[in-house]
Protein backbone atom coordinates (compact mmCIF):
# COMPACT_ATOMS: atom_id res chain seq x y z
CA UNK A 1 0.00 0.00 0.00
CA UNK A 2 0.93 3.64 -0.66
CA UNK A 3 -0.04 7.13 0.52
CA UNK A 4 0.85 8.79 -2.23
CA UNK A 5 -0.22 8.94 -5.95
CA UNK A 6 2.26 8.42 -9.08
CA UNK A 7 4.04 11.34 -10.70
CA UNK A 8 3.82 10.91 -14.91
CA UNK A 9 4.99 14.11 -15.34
CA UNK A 10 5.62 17.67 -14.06
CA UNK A 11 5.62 20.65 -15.78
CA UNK A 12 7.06 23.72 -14.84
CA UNK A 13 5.66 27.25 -15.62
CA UNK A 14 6.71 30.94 -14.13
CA UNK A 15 4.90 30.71 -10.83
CA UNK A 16 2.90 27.45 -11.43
CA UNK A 17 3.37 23.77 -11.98
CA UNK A 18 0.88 21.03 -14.03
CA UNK A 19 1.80 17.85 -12.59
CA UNK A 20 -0.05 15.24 -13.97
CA UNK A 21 -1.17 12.06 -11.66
CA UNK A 22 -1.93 8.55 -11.85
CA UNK A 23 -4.23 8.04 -8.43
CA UNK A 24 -2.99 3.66 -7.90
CA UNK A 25 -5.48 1.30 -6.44
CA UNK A 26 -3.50 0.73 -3.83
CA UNK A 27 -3.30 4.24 -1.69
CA UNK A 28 -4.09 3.41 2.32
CA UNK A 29 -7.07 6.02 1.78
CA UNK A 30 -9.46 3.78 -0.66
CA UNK A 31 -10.01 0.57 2.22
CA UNK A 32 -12.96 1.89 4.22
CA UNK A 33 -13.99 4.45 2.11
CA UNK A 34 -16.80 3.62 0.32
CA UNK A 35 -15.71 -0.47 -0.10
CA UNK A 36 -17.39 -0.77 -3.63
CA UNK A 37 -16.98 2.34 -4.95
CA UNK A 38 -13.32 3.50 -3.41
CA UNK A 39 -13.36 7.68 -3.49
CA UNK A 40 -10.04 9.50 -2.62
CA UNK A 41 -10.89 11.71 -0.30
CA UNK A 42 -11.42 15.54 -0.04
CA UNK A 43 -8.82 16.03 2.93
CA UNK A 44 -5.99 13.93 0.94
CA UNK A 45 -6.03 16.02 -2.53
CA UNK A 46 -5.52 19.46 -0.31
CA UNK A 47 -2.52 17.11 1.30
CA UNK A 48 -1.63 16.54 -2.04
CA UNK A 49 -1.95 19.95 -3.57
CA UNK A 50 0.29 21.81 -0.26
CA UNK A 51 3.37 18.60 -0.43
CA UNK A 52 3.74 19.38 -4.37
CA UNK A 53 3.32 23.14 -4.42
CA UNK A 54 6.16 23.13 -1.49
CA UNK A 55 8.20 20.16 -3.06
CA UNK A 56 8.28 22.43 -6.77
CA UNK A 57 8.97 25.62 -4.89
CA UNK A 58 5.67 27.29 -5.01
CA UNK A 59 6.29 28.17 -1.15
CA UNK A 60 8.52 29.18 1.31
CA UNK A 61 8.30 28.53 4.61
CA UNK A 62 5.41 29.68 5.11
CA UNK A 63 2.40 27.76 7.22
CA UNK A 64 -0.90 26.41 6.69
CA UNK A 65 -3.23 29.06 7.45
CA UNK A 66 -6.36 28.09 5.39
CA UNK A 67 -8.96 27.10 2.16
CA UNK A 68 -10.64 29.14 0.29
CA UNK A 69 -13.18 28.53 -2.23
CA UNK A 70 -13.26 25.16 -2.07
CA UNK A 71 -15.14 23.07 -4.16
CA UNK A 72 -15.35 18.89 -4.73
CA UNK A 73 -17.41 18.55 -8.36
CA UNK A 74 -16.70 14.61 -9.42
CA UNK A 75 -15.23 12.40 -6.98
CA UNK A 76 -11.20 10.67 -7.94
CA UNK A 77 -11.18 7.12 -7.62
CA UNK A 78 -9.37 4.43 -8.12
CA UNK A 79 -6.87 3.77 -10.95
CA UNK A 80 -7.73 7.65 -12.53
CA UNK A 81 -5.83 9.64 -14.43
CA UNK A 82 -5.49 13.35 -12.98
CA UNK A 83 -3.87 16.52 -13.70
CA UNK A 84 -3.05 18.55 -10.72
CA UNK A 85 -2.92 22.62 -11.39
CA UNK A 86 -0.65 24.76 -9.15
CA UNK A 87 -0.44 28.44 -9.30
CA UNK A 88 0.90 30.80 -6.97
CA UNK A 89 -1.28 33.61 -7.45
CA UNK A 90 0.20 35.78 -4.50
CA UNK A 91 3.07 35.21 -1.90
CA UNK A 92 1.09 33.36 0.71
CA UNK A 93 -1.76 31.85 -1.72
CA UNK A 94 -1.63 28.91 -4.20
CA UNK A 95 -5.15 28.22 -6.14
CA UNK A 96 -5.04 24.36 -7.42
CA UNK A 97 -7.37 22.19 -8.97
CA UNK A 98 -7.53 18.28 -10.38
CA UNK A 99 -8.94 17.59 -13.72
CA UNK A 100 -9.07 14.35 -15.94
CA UNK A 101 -11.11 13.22 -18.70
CA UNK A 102 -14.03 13.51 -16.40
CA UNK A 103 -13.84 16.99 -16.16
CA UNK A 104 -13.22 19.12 -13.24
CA UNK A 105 -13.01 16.93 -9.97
CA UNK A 106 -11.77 20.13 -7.40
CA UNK A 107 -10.45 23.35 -6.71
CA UNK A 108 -9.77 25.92 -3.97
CA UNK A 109 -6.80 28.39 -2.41
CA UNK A 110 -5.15 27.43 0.09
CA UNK A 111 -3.17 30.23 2.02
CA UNK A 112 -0.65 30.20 4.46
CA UNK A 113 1.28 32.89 6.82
């Protein structure tokens, strides 16, 4: 098992990053969580979306302060395809959002101090 998804690519862009993500069967989050119908959950992509903007340089040091605009459209499950949108559209504030062929699955700002 695995807590995290797989990286196919990353892309980097002035002040953002399109990363794009295979979500594997086998993430720790999917037991438990709906058993027939596994759903990665809300909580995990933010987790997601923070680790990758820091790990690409989007952010300092700065801290988790809190979401804005957030909104879950289509649930990611298992085995899906995703592309993961960072942009630091101020200092403190990254907007992301996950897409795939399903169309838009989330999106939100998360800002920190």
């Amino acid at each position: 098992m695995t807590n995290k998804p797989d990286i196919i690519s990353i892309e980097r862009q002035k002040n953002a990053v399109v990363i794009q993500l295979h979500i594997p069967a086998e993430l720790v989050y999917f037991p438990g969580h709906f058993p027939d119908y596994p759903v990665l959950p809300g909580v995990v992509q933010l987790q997601w979306a923070e680790e990758l903007a820091r790990q690409e340089g989007l952010l300092g040091k700065l801290t988790f302060c809190r979401v804005e605009r957030l909104k879950f459209m289509r649930v990611i499950s298992a085995d899906y395809n995703v592309q993961l949108n960072l942009e630091c559209i101020k200092p403190d504030t990254i907007s992301f959002s996950y897409n795939s062929e399903h169309g838009l699955h989330s999106s939100g700002r998360i800002v920190f101090t």
